[in-house]
Protein backbone atom coordinates (compact mmCIF):
# COMPACT_ATOMS: atom_id res chain seq x y z
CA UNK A 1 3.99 10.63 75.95
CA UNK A 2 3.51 13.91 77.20
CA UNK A 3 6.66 14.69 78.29
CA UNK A 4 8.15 13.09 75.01
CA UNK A 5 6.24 15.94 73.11
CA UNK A 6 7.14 18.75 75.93
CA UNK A 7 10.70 17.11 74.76
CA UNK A 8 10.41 17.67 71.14
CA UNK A 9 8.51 21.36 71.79
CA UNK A 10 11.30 22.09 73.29
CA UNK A 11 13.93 20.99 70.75
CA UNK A 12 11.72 23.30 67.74
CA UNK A 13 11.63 25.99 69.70
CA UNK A 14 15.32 25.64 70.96
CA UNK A 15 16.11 25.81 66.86
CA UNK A 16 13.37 28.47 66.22
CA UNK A 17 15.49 30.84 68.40
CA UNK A 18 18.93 29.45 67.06
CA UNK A 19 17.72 30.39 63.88
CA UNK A 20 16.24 33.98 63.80
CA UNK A 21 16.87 36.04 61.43
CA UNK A 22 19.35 39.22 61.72
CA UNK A 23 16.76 42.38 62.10
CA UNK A 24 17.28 45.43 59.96
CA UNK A 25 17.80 48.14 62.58
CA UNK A 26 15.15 50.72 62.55
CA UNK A 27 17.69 53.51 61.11
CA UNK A 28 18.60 52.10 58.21
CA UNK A 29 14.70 51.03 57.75
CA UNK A 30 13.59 54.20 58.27
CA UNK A 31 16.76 55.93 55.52
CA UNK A 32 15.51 53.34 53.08
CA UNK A 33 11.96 55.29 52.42
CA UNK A 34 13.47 57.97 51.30
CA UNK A 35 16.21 56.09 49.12
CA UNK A 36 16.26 56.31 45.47
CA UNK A 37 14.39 53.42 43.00
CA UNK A 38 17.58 52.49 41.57
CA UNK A 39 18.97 51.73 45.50
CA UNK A 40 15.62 49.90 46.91
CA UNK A 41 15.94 47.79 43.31
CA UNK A 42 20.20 47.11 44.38
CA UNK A 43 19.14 45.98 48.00
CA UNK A 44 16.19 43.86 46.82
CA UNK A 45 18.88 42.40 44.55
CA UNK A 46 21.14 41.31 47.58
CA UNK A 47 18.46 40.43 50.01
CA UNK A 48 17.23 37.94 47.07
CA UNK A 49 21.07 36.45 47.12
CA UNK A 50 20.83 36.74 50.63
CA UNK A 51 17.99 34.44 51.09
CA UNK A 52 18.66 32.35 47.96
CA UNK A 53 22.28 31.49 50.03
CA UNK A 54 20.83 31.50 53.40
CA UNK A 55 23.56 33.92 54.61
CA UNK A 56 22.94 35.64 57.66
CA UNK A 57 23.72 39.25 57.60
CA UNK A 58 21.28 42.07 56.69
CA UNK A 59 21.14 45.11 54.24
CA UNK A 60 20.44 48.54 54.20
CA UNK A 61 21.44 52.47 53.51
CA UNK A 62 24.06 53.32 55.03
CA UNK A 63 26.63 55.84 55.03
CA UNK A 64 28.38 54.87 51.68
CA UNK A 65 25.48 53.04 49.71
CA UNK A 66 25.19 54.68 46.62
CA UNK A 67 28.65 55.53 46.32
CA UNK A 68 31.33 54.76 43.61
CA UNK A 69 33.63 51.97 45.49
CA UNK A 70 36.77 53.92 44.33
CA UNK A 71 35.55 56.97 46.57
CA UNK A 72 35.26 55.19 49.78
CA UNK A 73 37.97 52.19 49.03
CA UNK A 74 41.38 53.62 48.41
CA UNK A 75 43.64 50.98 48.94
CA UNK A 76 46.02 50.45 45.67
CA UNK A 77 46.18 46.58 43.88
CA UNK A 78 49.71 46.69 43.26
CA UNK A 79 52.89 46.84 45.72
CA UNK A 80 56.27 47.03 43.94
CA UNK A 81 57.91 47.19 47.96
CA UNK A 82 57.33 43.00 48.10
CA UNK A 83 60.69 42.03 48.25
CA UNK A 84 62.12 44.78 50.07
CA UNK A 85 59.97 43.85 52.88
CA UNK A 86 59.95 40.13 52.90
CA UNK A 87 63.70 40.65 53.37
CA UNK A 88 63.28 43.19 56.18
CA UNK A 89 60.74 41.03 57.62
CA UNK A 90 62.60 37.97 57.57
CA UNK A 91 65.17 39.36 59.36
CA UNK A 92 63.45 40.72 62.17
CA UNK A 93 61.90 37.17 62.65
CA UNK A 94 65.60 35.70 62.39
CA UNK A 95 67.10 38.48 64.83
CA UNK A 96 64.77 37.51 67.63
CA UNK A 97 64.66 33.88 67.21
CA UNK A 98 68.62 34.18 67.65
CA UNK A 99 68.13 36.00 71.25
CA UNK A 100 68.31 33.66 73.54
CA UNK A 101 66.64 34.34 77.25
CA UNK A 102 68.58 34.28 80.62
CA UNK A 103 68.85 31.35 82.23
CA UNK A 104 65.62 29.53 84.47
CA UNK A 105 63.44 32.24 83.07
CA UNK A 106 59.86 31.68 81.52
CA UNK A 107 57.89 33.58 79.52
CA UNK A 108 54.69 33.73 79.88
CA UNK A 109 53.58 35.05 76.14
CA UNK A 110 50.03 37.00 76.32
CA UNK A 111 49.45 36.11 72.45
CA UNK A 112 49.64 32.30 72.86
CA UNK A 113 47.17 32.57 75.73
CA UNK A 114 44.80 34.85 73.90
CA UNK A 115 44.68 33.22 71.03
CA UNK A 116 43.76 30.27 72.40
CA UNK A 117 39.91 32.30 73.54
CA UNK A 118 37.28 30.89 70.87
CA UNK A 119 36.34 34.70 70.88
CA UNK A 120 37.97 38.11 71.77
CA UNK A 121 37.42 41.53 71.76
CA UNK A 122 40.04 43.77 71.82
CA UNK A 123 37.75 47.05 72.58
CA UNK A 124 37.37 44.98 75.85
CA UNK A 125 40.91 45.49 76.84
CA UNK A 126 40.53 49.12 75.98
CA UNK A 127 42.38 49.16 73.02
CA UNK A 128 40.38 50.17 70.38
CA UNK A 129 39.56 54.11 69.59
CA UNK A 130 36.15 54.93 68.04
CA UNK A 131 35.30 54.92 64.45
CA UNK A 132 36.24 57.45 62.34
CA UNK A 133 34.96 58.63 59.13
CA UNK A 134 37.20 58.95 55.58
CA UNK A 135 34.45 60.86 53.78
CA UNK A 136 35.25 61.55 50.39
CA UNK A 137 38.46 60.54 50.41
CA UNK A 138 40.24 56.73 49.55
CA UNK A 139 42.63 57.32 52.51
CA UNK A 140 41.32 54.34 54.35
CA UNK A 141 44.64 52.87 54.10
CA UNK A 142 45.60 55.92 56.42
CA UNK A 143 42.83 55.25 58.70
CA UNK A 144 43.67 51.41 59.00
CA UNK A 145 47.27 52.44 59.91
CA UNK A 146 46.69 55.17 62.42
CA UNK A 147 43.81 52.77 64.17
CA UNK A 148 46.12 50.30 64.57
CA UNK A 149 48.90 52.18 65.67
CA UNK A 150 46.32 53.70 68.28
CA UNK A 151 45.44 50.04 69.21
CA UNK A 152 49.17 49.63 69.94
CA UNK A 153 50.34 52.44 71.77
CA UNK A 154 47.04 51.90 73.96
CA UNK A 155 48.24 48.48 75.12
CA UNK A 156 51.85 49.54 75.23
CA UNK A 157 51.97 52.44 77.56
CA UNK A 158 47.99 52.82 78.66
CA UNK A 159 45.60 55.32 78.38
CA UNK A 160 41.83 56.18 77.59
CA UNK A 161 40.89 54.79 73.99
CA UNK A 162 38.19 57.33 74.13
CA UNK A 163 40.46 60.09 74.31
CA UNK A 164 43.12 59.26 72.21
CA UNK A 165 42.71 60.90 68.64
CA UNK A 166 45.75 60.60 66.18
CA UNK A 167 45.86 62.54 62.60
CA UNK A 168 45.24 60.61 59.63
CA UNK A 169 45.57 63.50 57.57
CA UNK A 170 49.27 63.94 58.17
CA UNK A 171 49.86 60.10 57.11
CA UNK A 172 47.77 61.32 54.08
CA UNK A 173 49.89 63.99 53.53
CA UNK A 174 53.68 63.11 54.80
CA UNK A 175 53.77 59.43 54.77
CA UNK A 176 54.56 58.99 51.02
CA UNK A 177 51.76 56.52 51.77
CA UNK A 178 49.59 57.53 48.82
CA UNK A 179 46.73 59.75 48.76
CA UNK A 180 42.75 60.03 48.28
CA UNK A 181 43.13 57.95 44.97
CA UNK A 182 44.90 54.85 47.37
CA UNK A 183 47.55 53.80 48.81
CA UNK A 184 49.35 51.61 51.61
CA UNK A 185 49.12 51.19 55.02
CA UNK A 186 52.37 49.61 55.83
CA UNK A 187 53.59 52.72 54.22
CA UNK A 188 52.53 54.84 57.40
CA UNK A 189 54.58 51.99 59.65
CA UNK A 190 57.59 51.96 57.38
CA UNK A 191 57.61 55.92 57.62
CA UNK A 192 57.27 55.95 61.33
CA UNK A 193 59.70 53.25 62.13
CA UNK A 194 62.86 54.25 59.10
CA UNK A 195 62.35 58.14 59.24
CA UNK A 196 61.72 58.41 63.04
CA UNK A 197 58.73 60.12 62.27
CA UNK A 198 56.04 60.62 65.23
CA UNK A 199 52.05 61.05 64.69
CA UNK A 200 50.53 64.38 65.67
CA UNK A 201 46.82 64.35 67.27
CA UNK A 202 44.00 65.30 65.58
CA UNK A 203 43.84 68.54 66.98
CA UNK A 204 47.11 69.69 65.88
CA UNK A 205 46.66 68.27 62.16
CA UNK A 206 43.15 68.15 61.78
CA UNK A 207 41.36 65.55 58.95
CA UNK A 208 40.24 67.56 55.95
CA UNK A 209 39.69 64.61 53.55
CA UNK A 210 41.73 66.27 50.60
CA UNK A 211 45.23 65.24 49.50
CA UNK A 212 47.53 68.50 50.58
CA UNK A 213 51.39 69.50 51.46
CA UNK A 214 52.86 67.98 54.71
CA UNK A 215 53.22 70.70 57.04
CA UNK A 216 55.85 70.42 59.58
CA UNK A 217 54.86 69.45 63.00
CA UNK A 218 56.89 68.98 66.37
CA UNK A 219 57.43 65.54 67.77
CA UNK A 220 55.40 63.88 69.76
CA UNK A 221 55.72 60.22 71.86
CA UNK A 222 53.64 58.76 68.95
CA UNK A 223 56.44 57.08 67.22
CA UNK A 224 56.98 53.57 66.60
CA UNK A 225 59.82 51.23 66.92
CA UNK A 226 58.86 48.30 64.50
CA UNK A 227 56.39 46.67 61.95
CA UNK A 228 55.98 43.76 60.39
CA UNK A 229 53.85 41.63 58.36
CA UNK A 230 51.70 38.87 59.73
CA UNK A 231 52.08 35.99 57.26
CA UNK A 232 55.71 34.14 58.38
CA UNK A 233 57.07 34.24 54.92
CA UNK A 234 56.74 38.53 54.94
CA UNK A 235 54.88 38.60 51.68
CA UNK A 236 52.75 41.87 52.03
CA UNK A 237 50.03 40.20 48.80
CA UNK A 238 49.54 37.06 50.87
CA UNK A 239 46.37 36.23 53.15
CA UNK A 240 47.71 35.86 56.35
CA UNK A 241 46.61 32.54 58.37
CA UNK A 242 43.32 32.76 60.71
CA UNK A 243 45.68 31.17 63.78
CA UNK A 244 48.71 34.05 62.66
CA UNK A 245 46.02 36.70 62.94
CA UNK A 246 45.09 35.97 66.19
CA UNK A 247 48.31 36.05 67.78
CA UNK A 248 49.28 38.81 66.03
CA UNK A 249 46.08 40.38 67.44
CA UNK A 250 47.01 39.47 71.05
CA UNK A 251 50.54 40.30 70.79
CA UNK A 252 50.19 43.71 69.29
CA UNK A 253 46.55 44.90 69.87
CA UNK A 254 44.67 44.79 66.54
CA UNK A 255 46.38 44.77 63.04
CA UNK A 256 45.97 46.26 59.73
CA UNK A 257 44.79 43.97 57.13
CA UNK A 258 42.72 44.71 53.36
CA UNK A 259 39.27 43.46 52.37
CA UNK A 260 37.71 43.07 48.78
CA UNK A 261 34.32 45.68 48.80
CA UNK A 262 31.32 45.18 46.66
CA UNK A 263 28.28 46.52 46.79
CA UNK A 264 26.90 44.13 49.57
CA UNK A 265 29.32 44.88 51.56
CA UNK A 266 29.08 49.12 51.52
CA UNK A 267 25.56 48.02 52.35
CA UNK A 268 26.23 45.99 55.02
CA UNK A 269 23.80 46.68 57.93
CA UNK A 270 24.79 43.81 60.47
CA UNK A 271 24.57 40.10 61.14
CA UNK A 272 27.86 37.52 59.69
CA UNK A 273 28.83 39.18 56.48
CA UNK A 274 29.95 36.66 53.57
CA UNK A 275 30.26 38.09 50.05
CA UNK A 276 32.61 36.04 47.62
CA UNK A 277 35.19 33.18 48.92
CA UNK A 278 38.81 34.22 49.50
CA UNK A 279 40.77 33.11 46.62
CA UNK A 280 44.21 32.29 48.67
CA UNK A 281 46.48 31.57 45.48
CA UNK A 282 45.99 35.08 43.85
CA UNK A 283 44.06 37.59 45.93
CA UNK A 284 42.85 40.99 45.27
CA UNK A 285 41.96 43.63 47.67
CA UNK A 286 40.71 47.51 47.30
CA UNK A 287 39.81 48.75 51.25
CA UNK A 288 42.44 48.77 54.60
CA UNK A 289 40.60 47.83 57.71
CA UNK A 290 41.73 47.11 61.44
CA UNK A 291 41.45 43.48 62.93
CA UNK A 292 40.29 43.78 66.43
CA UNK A 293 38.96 40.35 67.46
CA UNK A 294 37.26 37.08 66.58
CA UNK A 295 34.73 34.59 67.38
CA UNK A 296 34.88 30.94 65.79
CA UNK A 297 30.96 30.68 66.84
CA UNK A 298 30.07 32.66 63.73
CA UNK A 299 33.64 31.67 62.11
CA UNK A 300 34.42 35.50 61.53
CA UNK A 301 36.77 38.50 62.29
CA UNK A 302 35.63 41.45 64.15
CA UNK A 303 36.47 44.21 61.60
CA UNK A 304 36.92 48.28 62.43
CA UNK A 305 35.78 50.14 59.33
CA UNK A 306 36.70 54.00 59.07
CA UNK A 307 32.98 54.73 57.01
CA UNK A 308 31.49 56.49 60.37
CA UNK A 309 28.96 54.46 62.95
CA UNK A 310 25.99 54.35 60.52
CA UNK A 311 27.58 51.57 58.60
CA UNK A 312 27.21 47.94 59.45
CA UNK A 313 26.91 47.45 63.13
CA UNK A 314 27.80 51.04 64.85
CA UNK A 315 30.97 50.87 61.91
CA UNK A 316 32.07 47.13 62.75
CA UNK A 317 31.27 44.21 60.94
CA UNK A 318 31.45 40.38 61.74
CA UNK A 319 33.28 39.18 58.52
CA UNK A 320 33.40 35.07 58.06
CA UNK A 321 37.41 34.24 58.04
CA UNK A 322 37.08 33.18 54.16
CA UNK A 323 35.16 36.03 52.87
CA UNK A 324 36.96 38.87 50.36
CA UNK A 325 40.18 38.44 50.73
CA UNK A 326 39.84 39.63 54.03
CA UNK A 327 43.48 39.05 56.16
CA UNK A 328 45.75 40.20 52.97
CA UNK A 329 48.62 42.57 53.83
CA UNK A 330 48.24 42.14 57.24
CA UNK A 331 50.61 44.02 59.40
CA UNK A 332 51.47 44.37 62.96
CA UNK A 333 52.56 47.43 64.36
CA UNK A 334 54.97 48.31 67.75
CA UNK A 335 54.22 51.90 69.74
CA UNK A 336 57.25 53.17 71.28
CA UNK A 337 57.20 52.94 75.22
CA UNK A 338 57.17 56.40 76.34
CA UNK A 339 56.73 55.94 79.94
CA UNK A 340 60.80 56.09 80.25
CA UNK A 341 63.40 57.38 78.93
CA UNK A 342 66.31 54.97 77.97
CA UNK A 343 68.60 57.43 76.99
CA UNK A 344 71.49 58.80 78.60
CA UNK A 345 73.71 57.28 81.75
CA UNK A 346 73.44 54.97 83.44
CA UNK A 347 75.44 53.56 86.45
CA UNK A 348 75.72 49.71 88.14
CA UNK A 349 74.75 51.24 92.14
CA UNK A 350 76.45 47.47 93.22
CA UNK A 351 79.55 49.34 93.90
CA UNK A 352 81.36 45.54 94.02
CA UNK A 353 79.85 43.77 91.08
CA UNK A 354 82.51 42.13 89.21
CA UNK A 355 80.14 42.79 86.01
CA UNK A 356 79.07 45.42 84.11
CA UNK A 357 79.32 48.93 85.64
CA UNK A 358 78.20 51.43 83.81
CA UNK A 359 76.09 52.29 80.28
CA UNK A 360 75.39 55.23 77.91
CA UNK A 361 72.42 55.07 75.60
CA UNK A 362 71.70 57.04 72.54
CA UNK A 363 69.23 57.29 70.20
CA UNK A 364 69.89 56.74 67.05
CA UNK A 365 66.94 56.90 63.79
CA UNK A 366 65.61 53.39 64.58
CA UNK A 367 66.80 51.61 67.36
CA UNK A 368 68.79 52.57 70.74
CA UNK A 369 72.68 52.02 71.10
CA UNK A 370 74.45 50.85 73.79
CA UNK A 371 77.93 51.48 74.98
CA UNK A 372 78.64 49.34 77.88
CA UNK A 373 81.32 49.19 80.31
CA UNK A 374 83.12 45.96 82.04
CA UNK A 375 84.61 45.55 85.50
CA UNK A 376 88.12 45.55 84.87
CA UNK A 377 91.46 46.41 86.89
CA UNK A 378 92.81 48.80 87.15
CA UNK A 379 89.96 50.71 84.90
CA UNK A 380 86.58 49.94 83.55
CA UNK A 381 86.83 47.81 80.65
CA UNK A 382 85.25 49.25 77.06
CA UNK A 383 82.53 46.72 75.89
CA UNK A 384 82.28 49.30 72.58
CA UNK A 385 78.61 49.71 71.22
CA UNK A 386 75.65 47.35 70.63
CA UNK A 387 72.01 48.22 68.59
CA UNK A 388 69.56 47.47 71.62
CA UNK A 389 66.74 45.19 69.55
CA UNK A 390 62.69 45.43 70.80
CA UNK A 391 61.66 42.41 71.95
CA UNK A 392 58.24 41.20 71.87
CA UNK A 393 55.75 42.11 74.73
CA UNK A 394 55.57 38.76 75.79
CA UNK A 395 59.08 38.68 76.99
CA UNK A 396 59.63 40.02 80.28
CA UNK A 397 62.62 42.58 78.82
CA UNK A 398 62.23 45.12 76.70
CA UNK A 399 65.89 44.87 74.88
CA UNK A 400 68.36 43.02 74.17
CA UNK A 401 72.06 43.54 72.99
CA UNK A 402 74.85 41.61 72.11
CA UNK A 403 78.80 41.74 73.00
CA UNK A 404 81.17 39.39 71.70
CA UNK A 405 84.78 39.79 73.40
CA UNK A 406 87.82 38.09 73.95
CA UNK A 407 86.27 35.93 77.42
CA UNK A 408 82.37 35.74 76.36
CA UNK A 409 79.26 36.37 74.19
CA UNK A 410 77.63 38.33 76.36
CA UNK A 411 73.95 39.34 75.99
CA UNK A 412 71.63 42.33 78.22
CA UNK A 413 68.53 42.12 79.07
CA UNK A 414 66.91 45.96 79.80
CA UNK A 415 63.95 46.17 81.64
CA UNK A 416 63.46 49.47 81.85
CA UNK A 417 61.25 51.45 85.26
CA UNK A 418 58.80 53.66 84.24
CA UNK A 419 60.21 56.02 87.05
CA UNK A 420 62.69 57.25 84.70
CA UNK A 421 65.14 56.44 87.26
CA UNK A 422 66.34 52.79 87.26
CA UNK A 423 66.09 49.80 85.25
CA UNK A 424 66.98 46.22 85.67
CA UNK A 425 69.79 44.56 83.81
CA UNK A 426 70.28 40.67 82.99
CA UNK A 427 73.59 39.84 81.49
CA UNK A 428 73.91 36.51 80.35
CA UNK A 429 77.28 35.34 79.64
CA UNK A 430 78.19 32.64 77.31
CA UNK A 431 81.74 31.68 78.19
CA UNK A 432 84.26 30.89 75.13
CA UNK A 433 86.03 28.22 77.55
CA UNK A 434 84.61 25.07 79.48
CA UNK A 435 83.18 27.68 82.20
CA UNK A 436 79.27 27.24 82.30
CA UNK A 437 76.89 30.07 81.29
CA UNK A 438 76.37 32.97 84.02
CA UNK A 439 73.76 34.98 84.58
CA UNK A 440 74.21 38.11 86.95
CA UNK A 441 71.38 40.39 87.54
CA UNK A 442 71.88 44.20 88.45
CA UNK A 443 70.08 47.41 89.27
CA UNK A 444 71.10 50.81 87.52
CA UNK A 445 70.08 54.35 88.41
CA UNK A 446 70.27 57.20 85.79
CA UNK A 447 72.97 59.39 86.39
């Protein structure tokens, strides 16, 4: 008997602890003595709904309570750019499902692993920068793009997330994005990638939180070489999928998405925030935020805010999957690799392949073009010129081009050295006659 009620103890207590309430951090208790009646009435309000709905997240002041929601929400309700990039995004999808990889090889793709975790973090991995702060201004949409971007070019070519600082104020200003009244964050990405634009850092184009002229800066390696949107079917107003978000997440570091804010949620103070269910047929969204992780414990998204660290949980919040739209216009971005450089010539150092023998690269607004070279007699044969297409970072090959001649559809594989001075080269050919497919491998030094 006694060690039946030890038992049950046990059990209470076990669900006593399970179900303790989130704690108001001593900051925002100690702001709220000092807040205004018409503030401690608003909160009293929400904690009321809070307990009425046994929700588990906490309220307080924070950085943007008492604020209109147009001031610190800026993204815009209306894209007229749908169609345009469904089609564009439809075709990237279509362009790399139509690659096909080298013989025997395997890849081993990062996002299907990862997504697989019941939780992840990307600031773990080192990806994520720290918060910043909008102020005044609706350019969150600017914020959401340059985090994510930062995300990206942190897991593409390394560094310190602590460190890295990018300017949101010249997306404000020379994106065409929109300004501190809204706009887009897939704006930023479609500026980057189309115009060839690169970010400068902070300290070169420093935030001011006021809309202004674009001032002309030098590049930088900041630049990007594609985006795209999350949900398969490229519609930019849709609410992506939670198992979509994920991968994307994995594949590309973190990704931009838009939440619905109300008043609960500028006062969000911590805990699992749920404010109104997701409608998924016709959603509505007024704030961009950055994706950076997940756990299906608390059945939520890890979500970067840009309202400084005295919001929510040190600027984070744990946001159930089906809350406020959040997900819509989610959007992936890719970092350019800057640890090489692709362009120029390049030269097959097998001095008897019976392959390819030699390549010039240039750079063209978008994408890299190749101009290969076959082994022919009594010259080298001209392959003409090929667009070089990014492939994901879970292949093992950065590029990929395509030749179609008289013998063979013949496709290269880069993977480029971050020694600047060779690179690996797959070419797969796909015989027109009964001859099998042949895959040669070579090594090519910059000339």
């Amino acid at each position: 008997m006694k060690a039946y009620v030890l038992f049950l103890f046990g059990i209470l207590l076990s669900g006593c602890i399970m179900a303790q309430p989130v704690v108001l951090k001593q900051q925002f208790q100690v702001k709220e003595l000092n807040a205004s009646a018409a503030l401690k009435s608003e909160l009293a309000q929400q904690r009321k709904l809070i307990t009425d709905q046994k929700l588990s997240y906490v309220v307080g002041i924070t950085s943007v309570s008492g604020r209109s929601i147009s001031e610190i929400a800026g993204e815009l309700p209306v894209s007229n750019d749908v169609q345009k990039i469904q089609s564009k995004n439809v075709k990237l999808n279509q362009s790399l499902r139509t690659l096909p990889l080298p013989e025997g090889t395997i890849v081993a793709s990062a996002s299907t692993s990862c997504a697989s975790l019941s939780k992840y973090d990307a600031r773990s991995a080192g990806y994520i920068t720290p918060i910043r702060d909008q102020k005044s201004c609706g350019s969150c949409w600017s914020f959401g793009a340059v985090g994510t971007y930062e995300a990206n070019y942190l897991k593409t070519n390394g560094g310190n997330a602590a460190s890295l600082n990018l300017s949101e104020q010249q997306a404000l200003c020379c994106s065409g994005g929109g300004s501190c009244s809204g706009g887009f964050a897939y704006k930023v990405f479609d500026w980057m990638v189309d115009n060839n634009k690169s970010l400068a850092t902070e300290s070169t184009y420093p935030y001011t939180a006021a809309n202004a002229s674009c001032t002309t800066t030098s590049a930088t390696n900041y630049g990007a070489t594609e985006w795209g949107v999350v949900d398969p079917s490229g519609d930019i107003n849709k609410i992506a999928s939670v198992a979509e978000i994920k991968k994307a997440i994995c594949e590309y570091g973190a990704v931009s998405a838009s939440v619905n804010v109300t008043s609960s949620f500028q006062n969000y103070a911590g805990g699992t925030y749920f404010g109104t269910a997701s409608n998924y047929n016709n959603p509505e969204t007024n704030h961009a935020i950055v994706l950076v992780g997940w756990d299906d414990t608390k059945g939520a998204w890890l979500l970067k805010n840009s309202w400084g660290t005295d919001w929510g949980e040190d600027g984070y919040m744990w946001i159930k999957y089906n809350s406020n739209n959040v997900g819509r216009r989610a959007a992936w971005v890719r970092a350019k690799k800057i640890c090489v450089k692709f362009a120029g010539n390049w030269k097959n150092i097998d001095a008897n392949t019976g392959g390819i023998t030699k390549m010039n690269v240039t750079q063209t607004i978008a994408y890299p073009v190749i101009h290969a070279y076959g082994k022919c007699s009594p010259s080298d044969c001209d392959w003409g010129n090929a667009v070089a297409v990014a492939l994901p970072s879970s292949y093992p090959y950065e590029y990929c081009s395509t030749y179609n001649d008289a013998a063979a559809k013949r496709y290269l594989y880069i993977d480029l050295d971050c020694t600047d001075t060779y690179m690996t080269v797959k070419l797969v050919s796909d015989y027109h006659d009964s001859r099998p497919t042949r895959t040669d491998v070579y090594k090519f030094k910059r000339q």
